[in-house]
N, C-alpha and C. Protein backbone atom coordinates (compact mmCIF):
# COMPACT_ATOMS: atom_id res chain seq x y z
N UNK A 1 3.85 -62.28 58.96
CA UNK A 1 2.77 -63.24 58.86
C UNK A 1 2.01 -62.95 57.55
N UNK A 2 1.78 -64.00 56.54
CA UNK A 2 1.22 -63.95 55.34
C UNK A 2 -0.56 -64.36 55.70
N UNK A 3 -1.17 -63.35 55.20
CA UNK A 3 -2.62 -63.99 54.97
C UNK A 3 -3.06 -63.96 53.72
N UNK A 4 -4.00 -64.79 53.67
CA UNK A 4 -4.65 -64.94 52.11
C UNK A 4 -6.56 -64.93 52.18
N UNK A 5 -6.64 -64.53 51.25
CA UNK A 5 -7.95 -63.67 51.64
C UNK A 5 -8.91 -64.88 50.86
N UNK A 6 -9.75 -65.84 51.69
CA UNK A 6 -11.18 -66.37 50.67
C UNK A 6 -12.31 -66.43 51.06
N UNK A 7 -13.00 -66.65 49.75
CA UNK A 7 -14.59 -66.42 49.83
C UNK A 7 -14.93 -68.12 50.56
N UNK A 8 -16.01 -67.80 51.67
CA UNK A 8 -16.49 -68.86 52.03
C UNK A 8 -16.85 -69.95 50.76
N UNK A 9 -17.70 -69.46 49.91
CA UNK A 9 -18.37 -70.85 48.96
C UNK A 9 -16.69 -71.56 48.37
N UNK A 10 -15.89 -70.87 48.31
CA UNK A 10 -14.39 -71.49 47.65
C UNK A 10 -13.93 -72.28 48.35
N UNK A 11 -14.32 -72.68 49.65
CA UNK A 11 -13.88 -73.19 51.15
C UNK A 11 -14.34 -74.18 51.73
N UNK A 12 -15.66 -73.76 51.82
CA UNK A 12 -16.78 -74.68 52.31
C UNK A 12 -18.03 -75.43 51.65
N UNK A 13 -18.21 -76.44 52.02
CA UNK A 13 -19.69 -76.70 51.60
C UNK A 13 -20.58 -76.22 52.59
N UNK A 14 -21.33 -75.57 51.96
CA UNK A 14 -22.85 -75.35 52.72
C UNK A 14 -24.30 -76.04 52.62
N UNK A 15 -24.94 -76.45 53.59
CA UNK A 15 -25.79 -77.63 53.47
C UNK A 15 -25.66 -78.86 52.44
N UNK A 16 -24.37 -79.57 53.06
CA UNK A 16 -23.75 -80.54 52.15
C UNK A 16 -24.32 -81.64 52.35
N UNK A 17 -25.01 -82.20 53.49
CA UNK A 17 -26.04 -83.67 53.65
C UNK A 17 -27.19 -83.36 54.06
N UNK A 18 -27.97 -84.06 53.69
CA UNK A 18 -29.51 -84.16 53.98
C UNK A 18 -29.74 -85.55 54.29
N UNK A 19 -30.91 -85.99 55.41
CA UNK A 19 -31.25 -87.11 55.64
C UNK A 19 -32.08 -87.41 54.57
N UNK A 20 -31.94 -88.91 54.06
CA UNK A 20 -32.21 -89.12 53.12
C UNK A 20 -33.31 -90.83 53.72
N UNK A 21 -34.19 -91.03 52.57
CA UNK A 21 -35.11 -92.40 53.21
C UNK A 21 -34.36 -93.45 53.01
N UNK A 22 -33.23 -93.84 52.49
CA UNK A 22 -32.35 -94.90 52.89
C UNK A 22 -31.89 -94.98 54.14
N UNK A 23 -32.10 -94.09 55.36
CA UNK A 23 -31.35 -93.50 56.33
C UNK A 23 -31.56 -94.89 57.10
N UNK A 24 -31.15 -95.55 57.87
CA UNK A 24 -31.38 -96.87 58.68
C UNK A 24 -31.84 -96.45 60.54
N UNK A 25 -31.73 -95.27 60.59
CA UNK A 25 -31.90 -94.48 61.64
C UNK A 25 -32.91 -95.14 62.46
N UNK A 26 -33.23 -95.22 63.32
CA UNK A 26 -34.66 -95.62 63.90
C UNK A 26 -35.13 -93.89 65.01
N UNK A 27 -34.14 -93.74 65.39
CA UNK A 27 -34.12 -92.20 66.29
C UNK A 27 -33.14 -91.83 65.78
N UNK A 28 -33.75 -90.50 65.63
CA UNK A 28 -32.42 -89.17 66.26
C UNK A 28 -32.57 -88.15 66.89
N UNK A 29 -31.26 -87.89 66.67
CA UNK A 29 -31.19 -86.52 68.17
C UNK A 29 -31.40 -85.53 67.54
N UNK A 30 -32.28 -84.76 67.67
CA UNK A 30 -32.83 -83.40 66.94
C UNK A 30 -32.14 -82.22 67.40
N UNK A 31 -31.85 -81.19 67.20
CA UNK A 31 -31.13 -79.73 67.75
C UNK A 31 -32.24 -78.91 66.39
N UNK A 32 -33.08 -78.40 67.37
CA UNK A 32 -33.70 -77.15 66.52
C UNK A 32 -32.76 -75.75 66.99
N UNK A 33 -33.56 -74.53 66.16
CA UNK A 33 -32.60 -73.53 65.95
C UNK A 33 -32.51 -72.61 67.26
N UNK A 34 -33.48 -72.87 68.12
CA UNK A 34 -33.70 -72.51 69.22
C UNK A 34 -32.86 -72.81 70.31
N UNK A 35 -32.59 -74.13 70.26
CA UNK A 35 -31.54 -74.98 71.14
C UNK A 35 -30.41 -74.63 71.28
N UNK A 36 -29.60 -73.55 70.35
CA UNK A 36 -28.01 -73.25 70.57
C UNK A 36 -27.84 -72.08 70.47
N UNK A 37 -27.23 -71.44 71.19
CA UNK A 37 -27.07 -69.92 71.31
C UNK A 37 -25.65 -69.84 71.63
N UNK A 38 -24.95 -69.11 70.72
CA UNK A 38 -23.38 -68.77 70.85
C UNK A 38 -22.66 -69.90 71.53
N UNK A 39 -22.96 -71.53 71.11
CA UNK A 39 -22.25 -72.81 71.13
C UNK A 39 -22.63 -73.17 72.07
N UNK A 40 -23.67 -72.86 72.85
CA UNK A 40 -24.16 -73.59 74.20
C UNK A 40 -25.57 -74.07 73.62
N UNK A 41 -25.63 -75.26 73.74
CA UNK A 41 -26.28 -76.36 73.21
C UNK A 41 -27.67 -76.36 74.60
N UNK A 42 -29.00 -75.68 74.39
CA UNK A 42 -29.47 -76.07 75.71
C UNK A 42 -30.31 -77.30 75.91
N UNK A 43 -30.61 -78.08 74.85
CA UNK A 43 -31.08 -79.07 74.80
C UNK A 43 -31.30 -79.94 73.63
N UNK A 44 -31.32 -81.43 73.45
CA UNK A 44 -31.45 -81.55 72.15
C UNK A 44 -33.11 -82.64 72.11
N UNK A 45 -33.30 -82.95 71.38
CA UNK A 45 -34.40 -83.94 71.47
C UNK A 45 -34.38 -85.48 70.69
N UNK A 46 -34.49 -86.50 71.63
CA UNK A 46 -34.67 -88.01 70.69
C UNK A 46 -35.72 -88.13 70.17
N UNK A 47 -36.17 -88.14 68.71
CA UNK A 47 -37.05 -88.17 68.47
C UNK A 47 -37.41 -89.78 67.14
N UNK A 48 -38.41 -90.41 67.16
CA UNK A 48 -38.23 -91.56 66.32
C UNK A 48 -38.75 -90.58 65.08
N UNK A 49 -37.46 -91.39 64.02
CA UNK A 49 -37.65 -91.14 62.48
C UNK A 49 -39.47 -90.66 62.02
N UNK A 50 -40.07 -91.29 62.01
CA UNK A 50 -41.07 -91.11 61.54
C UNK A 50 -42.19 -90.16 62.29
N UNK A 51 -41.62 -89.80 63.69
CA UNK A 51 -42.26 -89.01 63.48
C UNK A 51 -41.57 -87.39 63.86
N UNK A 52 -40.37 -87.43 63.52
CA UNK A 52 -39.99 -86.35 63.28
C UNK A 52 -40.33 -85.29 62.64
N UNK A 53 -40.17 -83.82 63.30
CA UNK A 53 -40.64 -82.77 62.25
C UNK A 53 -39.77 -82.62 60.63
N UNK A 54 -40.47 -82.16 59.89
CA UNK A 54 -40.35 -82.17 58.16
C UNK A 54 -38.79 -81.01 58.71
N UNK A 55 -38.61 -80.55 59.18
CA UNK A 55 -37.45 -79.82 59.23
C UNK A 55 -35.98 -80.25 60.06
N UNK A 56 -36.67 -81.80 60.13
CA UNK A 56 -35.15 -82.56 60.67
C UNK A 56 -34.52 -83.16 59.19
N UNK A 57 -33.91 -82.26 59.03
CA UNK A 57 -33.23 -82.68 57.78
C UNK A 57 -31.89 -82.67 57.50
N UNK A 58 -30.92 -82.09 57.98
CA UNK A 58 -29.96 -81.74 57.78
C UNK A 58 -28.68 -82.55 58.96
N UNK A 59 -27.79 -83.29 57.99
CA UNK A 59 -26.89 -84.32 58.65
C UNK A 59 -25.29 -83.45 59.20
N UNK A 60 -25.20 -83.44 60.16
CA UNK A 60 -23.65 -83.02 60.35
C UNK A 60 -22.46 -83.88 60.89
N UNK A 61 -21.33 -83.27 60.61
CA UNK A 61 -20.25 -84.49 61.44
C UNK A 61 -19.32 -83.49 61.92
N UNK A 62 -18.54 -84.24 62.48
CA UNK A 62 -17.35 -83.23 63.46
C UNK A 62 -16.48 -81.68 62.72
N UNK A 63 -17.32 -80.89 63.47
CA UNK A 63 -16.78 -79.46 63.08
C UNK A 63 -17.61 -79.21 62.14
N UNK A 64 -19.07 -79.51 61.72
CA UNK A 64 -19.60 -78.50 61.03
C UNK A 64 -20.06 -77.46 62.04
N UNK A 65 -19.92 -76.39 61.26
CA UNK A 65 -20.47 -74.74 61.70
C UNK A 65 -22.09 -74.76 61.33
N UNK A 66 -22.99 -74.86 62.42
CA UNK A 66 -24.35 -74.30 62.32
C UNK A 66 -24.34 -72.99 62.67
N UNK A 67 -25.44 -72.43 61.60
CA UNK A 67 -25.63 -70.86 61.30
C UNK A 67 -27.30 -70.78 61.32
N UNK A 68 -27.58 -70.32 61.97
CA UNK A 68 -29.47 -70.24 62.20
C UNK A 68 -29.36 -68.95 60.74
N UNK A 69 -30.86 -69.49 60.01
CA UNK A 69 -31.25 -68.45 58.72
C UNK A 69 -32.00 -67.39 59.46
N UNK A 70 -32.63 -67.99 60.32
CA UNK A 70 -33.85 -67.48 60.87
C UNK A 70 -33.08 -65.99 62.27
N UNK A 71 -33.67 -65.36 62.34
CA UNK A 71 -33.09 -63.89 63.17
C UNK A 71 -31.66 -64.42 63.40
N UNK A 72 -30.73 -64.26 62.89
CA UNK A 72 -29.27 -64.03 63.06
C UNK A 72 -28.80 -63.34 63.94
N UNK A 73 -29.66 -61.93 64.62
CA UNK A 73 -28.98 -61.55 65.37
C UNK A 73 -29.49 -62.18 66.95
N UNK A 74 -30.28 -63.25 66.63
CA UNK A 74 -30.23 -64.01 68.52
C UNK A 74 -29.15 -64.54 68.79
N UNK A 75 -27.86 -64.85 67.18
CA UNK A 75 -27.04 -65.98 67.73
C UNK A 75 -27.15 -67.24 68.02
N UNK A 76 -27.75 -67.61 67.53
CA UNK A 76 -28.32 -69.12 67.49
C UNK A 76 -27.58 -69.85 66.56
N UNK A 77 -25.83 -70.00 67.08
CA UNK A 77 -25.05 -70.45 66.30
C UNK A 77 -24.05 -71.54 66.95
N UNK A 78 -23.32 -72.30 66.67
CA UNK A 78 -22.36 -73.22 66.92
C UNK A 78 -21.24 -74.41 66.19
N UNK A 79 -20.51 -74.64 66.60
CA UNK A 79 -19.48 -75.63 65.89
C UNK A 79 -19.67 -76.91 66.57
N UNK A 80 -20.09 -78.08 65.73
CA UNK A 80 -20.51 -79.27 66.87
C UNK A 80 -19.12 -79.82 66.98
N UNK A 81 -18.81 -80.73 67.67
CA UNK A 81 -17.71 -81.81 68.06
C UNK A 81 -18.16 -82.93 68.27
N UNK A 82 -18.01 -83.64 67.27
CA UNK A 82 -17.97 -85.43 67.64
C UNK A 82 -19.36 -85.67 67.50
N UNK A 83 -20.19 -84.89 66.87
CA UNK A 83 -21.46 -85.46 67.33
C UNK A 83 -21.58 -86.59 66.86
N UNK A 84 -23.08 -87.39 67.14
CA UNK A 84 -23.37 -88.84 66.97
C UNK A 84 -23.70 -89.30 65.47
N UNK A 85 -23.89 -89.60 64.68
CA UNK A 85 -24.17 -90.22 63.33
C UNK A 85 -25.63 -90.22 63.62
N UNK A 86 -26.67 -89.87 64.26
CA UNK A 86 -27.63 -90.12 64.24
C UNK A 86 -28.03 -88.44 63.98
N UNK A 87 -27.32 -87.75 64.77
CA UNK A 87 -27.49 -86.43 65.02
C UNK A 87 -27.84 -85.11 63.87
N UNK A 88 -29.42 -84.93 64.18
CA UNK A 88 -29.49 -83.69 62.74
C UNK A 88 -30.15 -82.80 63.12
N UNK A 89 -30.13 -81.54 62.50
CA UNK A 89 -30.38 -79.95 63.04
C UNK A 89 -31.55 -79.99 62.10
N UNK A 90 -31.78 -78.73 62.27
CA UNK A 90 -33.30 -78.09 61.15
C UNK A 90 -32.76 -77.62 60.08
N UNK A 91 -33.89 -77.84 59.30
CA UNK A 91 -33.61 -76.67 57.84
C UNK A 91 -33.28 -75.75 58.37
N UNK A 92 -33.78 -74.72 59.09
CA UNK A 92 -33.32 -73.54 59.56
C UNK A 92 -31.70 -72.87 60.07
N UNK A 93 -30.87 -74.08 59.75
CA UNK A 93 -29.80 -73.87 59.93
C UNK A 93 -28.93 -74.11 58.41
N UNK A 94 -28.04 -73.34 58.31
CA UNK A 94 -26.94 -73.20 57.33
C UNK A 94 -25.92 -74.07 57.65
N UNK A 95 -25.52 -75.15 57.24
CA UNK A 95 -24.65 -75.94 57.77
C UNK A 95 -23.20 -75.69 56.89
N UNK A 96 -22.05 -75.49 57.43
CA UNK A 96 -20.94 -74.96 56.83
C UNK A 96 -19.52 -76.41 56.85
N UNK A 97 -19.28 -76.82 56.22
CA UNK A 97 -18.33 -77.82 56.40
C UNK A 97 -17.10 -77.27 55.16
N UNK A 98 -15.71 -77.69 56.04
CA UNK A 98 -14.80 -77.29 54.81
C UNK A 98 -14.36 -78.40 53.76
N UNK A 99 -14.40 -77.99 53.36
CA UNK A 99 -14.02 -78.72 51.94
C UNK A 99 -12.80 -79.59 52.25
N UNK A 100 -12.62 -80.76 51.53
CA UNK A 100 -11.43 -81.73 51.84
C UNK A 100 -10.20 -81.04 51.33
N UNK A 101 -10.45 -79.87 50.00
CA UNK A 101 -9.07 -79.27 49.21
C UNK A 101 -8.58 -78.17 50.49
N UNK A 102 -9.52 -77.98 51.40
CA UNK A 102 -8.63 -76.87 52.45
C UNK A 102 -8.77 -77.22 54.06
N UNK A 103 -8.63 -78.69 53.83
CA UNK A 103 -8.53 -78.99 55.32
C UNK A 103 -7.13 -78.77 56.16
N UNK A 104 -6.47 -78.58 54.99
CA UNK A 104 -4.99 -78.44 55.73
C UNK A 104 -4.56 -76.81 55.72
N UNK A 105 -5.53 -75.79 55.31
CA UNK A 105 -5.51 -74.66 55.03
C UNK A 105 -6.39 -73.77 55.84
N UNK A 106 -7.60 -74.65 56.48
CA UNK A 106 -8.57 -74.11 56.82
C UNK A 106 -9.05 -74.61 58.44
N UNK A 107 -8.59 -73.98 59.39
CA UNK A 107 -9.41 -74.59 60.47
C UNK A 107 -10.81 -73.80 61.00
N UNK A 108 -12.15 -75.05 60.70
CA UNK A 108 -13.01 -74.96 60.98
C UNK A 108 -13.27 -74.42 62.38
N UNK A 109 -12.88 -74.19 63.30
CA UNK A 109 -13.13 -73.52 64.62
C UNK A 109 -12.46 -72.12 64.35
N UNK A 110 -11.19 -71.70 63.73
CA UNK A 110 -10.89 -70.91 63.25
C UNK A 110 -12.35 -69.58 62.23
N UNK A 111 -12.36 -70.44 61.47
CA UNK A 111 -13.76 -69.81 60.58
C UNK A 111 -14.92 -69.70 61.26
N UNK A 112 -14.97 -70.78 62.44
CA UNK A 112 -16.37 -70.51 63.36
C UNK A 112 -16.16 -69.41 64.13
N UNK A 113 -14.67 -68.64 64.89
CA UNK A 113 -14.18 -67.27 65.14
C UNK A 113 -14.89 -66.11 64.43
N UNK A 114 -14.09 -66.40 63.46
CA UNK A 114 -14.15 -65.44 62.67
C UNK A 114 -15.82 -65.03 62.23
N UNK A 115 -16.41 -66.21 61.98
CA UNK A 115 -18.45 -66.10 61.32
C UNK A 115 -18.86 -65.27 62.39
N UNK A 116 -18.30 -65.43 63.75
CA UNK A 116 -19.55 -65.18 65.11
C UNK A 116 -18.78 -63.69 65.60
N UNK A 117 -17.83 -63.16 65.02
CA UNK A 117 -17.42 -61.78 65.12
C UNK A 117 -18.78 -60.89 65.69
N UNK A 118 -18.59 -60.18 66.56
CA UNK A 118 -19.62 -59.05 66.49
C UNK A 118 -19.93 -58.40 65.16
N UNK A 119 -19.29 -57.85 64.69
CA UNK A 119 -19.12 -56.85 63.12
C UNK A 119 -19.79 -57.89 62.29
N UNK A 120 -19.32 -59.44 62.29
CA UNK A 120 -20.30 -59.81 61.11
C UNK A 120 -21.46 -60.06 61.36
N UNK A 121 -21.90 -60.56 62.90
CA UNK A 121 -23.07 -60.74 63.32
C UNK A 121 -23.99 -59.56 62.70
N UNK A 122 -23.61 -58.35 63.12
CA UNK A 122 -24.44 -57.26 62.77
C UNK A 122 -24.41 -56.92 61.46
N UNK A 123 -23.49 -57.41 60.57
CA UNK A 123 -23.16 -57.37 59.48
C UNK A 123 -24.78 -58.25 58.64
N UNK A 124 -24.82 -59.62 59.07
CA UNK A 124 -25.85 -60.54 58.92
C UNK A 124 -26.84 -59.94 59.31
N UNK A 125 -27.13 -59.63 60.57
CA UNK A 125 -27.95 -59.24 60.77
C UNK A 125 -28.80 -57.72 60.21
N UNK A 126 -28.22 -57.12 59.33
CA UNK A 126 -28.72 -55.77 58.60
C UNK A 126 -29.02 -56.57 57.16
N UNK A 127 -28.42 -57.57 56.53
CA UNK A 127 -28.90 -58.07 55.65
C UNK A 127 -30.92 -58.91 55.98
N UNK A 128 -30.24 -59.63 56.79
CA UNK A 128 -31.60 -60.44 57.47
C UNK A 128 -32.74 -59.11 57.41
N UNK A 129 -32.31 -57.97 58.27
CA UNK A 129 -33.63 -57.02 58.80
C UNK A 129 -34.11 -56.52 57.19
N UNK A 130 -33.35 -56.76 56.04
CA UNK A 130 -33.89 -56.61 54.78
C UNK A 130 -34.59 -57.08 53.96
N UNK A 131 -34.65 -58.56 54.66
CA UNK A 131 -35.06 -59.31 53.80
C UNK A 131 -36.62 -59.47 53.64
N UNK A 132 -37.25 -60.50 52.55
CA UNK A 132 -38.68 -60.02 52.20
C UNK A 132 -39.50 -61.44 52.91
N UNK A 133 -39.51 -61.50 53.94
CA UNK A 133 -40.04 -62.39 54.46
C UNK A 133 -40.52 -61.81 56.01
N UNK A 134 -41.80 -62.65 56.46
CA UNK A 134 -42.24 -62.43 57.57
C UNK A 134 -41.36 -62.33 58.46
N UNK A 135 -40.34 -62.40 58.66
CA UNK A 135 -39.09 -61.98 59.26
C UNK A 135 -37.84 -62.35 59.04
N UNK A 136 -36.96 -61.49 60.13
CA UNK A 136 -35.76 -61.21 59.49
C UNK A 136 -34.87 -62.61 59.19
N UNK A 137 -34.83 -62.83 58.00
CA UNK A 137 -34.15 -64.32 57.57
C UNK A 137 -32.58 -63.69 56.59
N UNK A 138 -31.62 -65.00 56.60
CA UNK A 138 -30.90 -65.25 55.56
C UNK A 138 -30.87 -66.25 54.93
N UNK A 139 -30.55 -65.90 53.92
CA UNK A 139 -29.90 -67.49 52.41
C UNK A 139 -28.30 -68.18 52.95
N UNK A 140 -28.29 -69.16 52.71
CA UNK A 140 -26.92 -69.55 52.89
C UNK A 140 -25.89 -68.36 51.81
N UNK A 141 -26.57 -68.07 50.91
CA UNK A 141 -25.79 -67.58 50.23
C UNK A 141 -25.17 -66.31 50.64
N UNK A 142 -25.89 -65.45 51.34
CA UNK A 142 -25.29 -64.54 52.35
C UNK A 142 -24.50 -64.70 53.32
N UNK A 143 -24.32 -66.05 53.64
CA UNK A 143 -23.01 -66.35 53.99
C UNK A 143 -22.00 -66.68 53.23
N UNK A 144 -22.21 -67.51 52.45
CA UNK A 144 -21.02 -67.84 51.42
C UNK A 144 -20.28 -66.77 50.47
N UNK A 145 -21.19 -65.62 50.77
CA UNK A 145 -20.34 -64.43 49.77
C UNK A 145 -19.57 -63.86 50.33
N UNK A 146 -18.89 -64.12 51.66
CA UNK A 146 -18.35 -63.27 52.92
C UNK A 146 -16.77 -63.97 52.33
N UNK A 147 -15.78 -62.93 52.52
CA UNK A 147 -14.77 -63.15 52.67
C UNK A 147 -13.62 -62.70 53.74
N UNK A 148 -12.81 -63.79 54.34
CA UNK A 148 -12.15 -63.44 55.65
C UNK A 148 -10.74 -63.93 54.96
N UNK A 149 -9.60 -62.77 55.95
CA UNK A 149 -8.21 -62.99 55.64
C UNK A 149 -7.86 -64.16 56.64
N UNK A 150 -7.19 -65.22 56.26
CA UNK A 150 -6.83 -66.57 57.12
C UNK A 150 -5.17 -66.12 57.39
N UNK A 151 -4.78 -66.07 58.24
CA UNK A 151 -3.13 -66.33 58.50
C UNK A 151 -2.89 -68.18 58.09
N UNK A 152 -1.83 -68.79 58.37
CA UNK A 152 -1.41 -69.58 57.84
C UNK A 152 -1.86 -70.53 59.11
N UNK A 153 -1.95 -71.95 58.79
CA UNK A 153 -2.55 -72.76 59.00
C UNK A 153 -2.26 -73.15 60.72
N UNK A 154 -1.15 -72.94 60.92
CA UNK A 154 -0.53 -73.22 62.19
C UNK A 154 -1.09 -72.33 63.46
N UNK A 155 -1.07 -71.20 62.69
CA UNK A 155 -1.29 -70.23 63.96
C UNK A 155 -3.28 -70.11 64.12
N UNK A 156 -3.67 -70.27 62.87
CA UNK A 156 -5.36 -70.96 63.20
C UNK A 156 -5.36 -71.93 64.01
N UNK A 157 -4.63 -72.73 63.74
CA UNK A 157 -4.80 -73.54 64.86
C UNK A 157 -4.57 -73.44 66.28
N UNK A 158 -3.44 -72.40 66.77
CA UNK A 158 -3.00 -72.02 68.01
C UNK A 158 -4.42 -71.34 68.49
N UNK A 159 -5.24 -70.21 68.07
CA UNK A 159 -5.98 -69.16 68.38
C UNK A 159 -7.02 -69.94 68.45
N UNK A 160 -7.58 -70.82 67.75
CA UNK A 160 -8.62 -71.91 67.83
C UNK A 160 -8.19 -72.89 69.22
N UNK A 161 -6.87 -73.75 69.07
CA UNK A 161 -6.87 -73.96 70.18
C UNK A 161 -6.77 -73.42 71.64
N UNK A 162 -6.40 -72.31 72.24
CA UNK A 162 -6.71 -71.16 73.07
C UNK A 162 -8.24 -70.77 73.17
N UNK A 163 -9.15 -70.71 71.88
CA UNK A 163 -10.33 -70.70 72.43
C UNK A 163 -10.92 -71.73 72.93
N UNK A 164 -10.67 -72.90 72.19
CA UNK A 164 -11.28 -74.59 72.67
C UNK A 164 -11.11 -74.33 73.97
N UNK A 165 -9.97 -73.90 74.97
CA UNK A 165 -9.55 -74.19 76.22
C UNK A 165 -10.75 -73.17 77.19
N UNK A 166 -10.64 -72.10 76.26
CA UNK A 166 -11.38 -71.24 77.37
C UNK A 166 -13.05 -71.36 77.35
N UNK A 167 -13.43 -71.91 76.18
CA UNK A 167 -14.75 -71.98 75.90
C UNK A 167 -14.90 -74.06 76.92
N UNK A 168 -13.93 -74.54 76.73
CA UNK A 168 -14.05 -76.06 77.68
C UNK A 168 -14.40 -75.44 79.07
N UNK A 169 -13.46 -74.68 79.33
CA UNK A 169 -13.27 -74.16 80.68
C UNK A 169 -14.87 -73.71 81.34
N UNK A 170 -15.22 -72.57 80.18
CA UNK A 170 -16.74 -71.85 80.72
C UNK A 170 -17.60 -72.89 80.66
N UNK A 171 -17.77 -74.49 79.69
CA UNK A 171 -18.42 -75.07 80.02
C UNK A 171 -18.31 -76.06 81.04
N UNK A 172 -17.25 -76.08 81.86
CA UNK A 172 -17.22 -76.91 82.57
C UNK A 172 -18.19 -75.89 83.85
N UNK A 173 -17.32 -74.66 84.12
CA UNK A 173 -18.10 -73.69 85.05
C UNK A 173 -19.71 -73.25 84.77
N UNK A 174 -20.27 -72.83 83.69
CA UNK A 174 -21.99 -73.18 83.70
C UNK A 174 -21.91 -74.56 84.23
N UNK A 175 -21.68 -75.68 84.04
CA UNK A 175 -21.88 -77.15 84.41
C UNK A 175 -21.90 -77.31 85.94
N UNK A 176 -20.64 -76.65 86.73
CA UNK A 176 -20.90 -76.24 87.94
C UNK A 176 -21.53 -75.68 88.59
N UNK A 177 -22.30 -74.64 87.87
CA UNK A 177 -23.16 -73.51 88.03
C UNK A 177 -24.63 -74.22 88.52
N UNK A 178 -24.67 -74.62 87.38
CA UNK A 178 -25.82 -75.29 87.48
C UNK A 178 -26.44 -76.39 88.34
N UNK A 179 -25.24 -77.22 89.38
CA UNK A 179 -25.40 -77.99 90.07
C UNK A 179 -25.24 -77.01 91.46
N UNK A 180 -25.46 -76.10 91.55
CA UNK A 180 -24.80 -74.82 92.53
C UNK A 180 -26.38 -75.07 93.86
N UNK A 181 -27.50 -74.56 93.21
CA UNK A 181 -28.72 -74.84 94.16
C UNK A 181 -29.02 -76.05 94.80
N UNK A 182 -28.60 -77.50 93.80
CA UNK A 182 -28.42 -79.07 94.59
C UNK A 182 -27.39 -78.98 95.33
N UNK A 183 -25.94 -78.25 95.56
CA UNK A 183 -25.32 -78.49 96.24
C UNK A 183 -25.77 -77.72 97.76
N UNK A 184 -26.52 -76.24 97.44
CA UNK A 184 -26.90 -75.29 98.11
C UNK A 184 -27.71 -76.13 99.49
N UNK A 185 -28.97 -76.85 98.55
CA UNK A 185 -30.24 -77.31 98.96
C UNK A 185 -29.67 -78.52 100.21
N UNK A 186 -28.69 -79.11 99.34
CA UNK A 186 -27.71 -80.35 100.32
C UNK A 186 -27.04 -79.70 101.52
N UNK A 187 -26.49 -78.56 101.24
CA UNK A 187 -25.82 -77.93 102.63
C UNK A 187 -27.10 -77.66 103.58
N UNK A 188 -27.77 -77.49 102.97
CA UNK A 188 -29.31 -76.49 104.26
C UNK A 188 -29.57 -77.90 104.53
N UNK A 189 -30.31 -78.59 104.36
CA UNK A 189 -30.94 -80.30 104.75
C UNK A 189 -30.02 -80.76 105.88
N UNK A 190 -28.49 -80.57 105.02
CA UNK A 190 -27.70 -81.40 106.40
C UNK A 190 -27.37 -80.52 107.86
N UNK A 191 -27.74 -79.02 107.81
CA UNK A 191 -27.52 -78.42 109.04
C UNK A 191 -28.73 -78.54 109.33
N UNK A 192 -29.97 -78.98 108.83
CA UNK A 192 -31.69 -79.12 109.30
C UNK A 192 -31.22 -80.56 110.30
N UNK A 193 -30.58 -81.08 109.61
CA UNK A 193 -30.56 -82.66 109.88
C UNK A 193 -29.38 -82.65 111.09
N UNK A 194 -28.37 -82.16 111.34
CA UNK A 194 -27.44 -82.01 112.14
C UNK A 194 -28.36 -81.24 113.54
N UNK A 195 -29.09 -80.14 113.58
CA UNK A 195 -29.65 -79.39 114.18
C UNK A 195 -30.69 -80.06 115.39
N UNK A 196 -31.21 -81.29 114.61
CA UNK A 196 -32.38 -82.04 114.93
C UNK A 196 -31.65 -82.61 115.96
C-alpha cells in the first residue's frame, strides 16, 4: 500500500464562503460552536437574516469539516452531510473543504478521521493552551500546517465508509435512546390504565 504524505492548506480550502449581503436568504439555520460535539449535532437554530448574530457567517456544503477555534479540546467538531443552502455555522469554526484538484485523491470523511484522532486533538489542543488570548483558541492556520499520510483513494473510501455505517448506526441508537422514557412513561400509563 502506497501513501503520500500532504499538508492540509495543499488540499483544502479553509473558510472558503462567507455569507455575503447579496444572500437572498430570509432565515437560516444557525449551528453555533457549542451545538456539535464529536459529529453529534445537539441543536441548531432558525434564525431570520437580520437578526442574526454578527458570527453567523460562514457558508458550508456537503462534507465540509467544522473545526471549533475556540477550546479544541471540548471537541466541538464535525463533517456535515447534505446540509441545507441556507445552513451557516459561526466564525468560531474553521471550515475545511477539499479542493476540486483532490477530490478524487482526497476523501473528506477520511481527513475528518484522521483531524479528530486523539493524538491530534491533544496535539491542537497544547497549541490552543498557548495561545495569547483570554482563552485557549486556534488559527485556522494551525490546522492547515498539519500533515497526514493518505493511502490511496479507494481504501479512504472503504475506512470512511465502515465508519459512516457505524457512526449511522450510533445515531440511529442515541435516536432510540432518547425516545426510551416516552416509550417507558407509555408502558406505566397503560398498566395504570389496564389496572383500573
Amino acid at each position: 500500500m502506497e501513501l503520500k504524505k500532504y499538508k492540509l492548506a495543499d488540499i483544502a480550502d479553509f473558510n472558503k464562503s462567507s455569507i455575503s449581503r447579496s444572500e437572498t436568504f430570509k432565515e437560516i439555520i444557525y449551528l453555533d460552536t457549542s451545538s456539535i460535539t464529536e459529529n453529534v449535532v445537539s441543536g441548531t437554530v432558525i434564525i431570520n437574516t437580520k437578526e442574526a448574530p454578527s458570527r453567523a457567517q460562514r457558508k458550508v456544503t456537503n462534507n465540509t469539516i467544522i473545526y471549533s477555534t475556540v477550546r479544541p479540546r471540548l471537541k466541538h467538531y464535525g463533517i456535515l452531510r447534505r446540509p441545507q443552502n441556507n445552513f451557516i455555522v459561526s466564525t468560531g469554526f474553521a471550515t475545511i473543504d477539499i479542493k476540486d484538484l483532490y477530490k478524487d485523491k482526497i476523501d473528506p470523511r477520511y481527513l475528518y478521521l484522521l483531524l479528530t484522532q486523539p493524538a491530534i486533538t491533544n496535539y491542537i489542543g497544547n497549541i490552543a493552551d498557548t495561545a495569547v488570548s483570554a482563552y485557549p483558541s486556534i488559527n485556522p492556520s494551525d490546522l492547515s500546517s498539519l500533515c497526514f499520510m493518505f493511502p490511496d483513494y479507494d481504501i479512504q473510501k472503504t475506512i470512511a465508509d465502515i465508519w459512516n455505517n457505524y457512526d449511522y448506526k450510533i445515531e440511529i441508537n442515541r435516536a432510540i435512546n432518547q425516545n426510551l422514557p416516552t416509550l417507558d412513561r407509555s408502558s406505566a400509563e397503560a398498566k395504570a390504565y389496564h389496572a383500573a
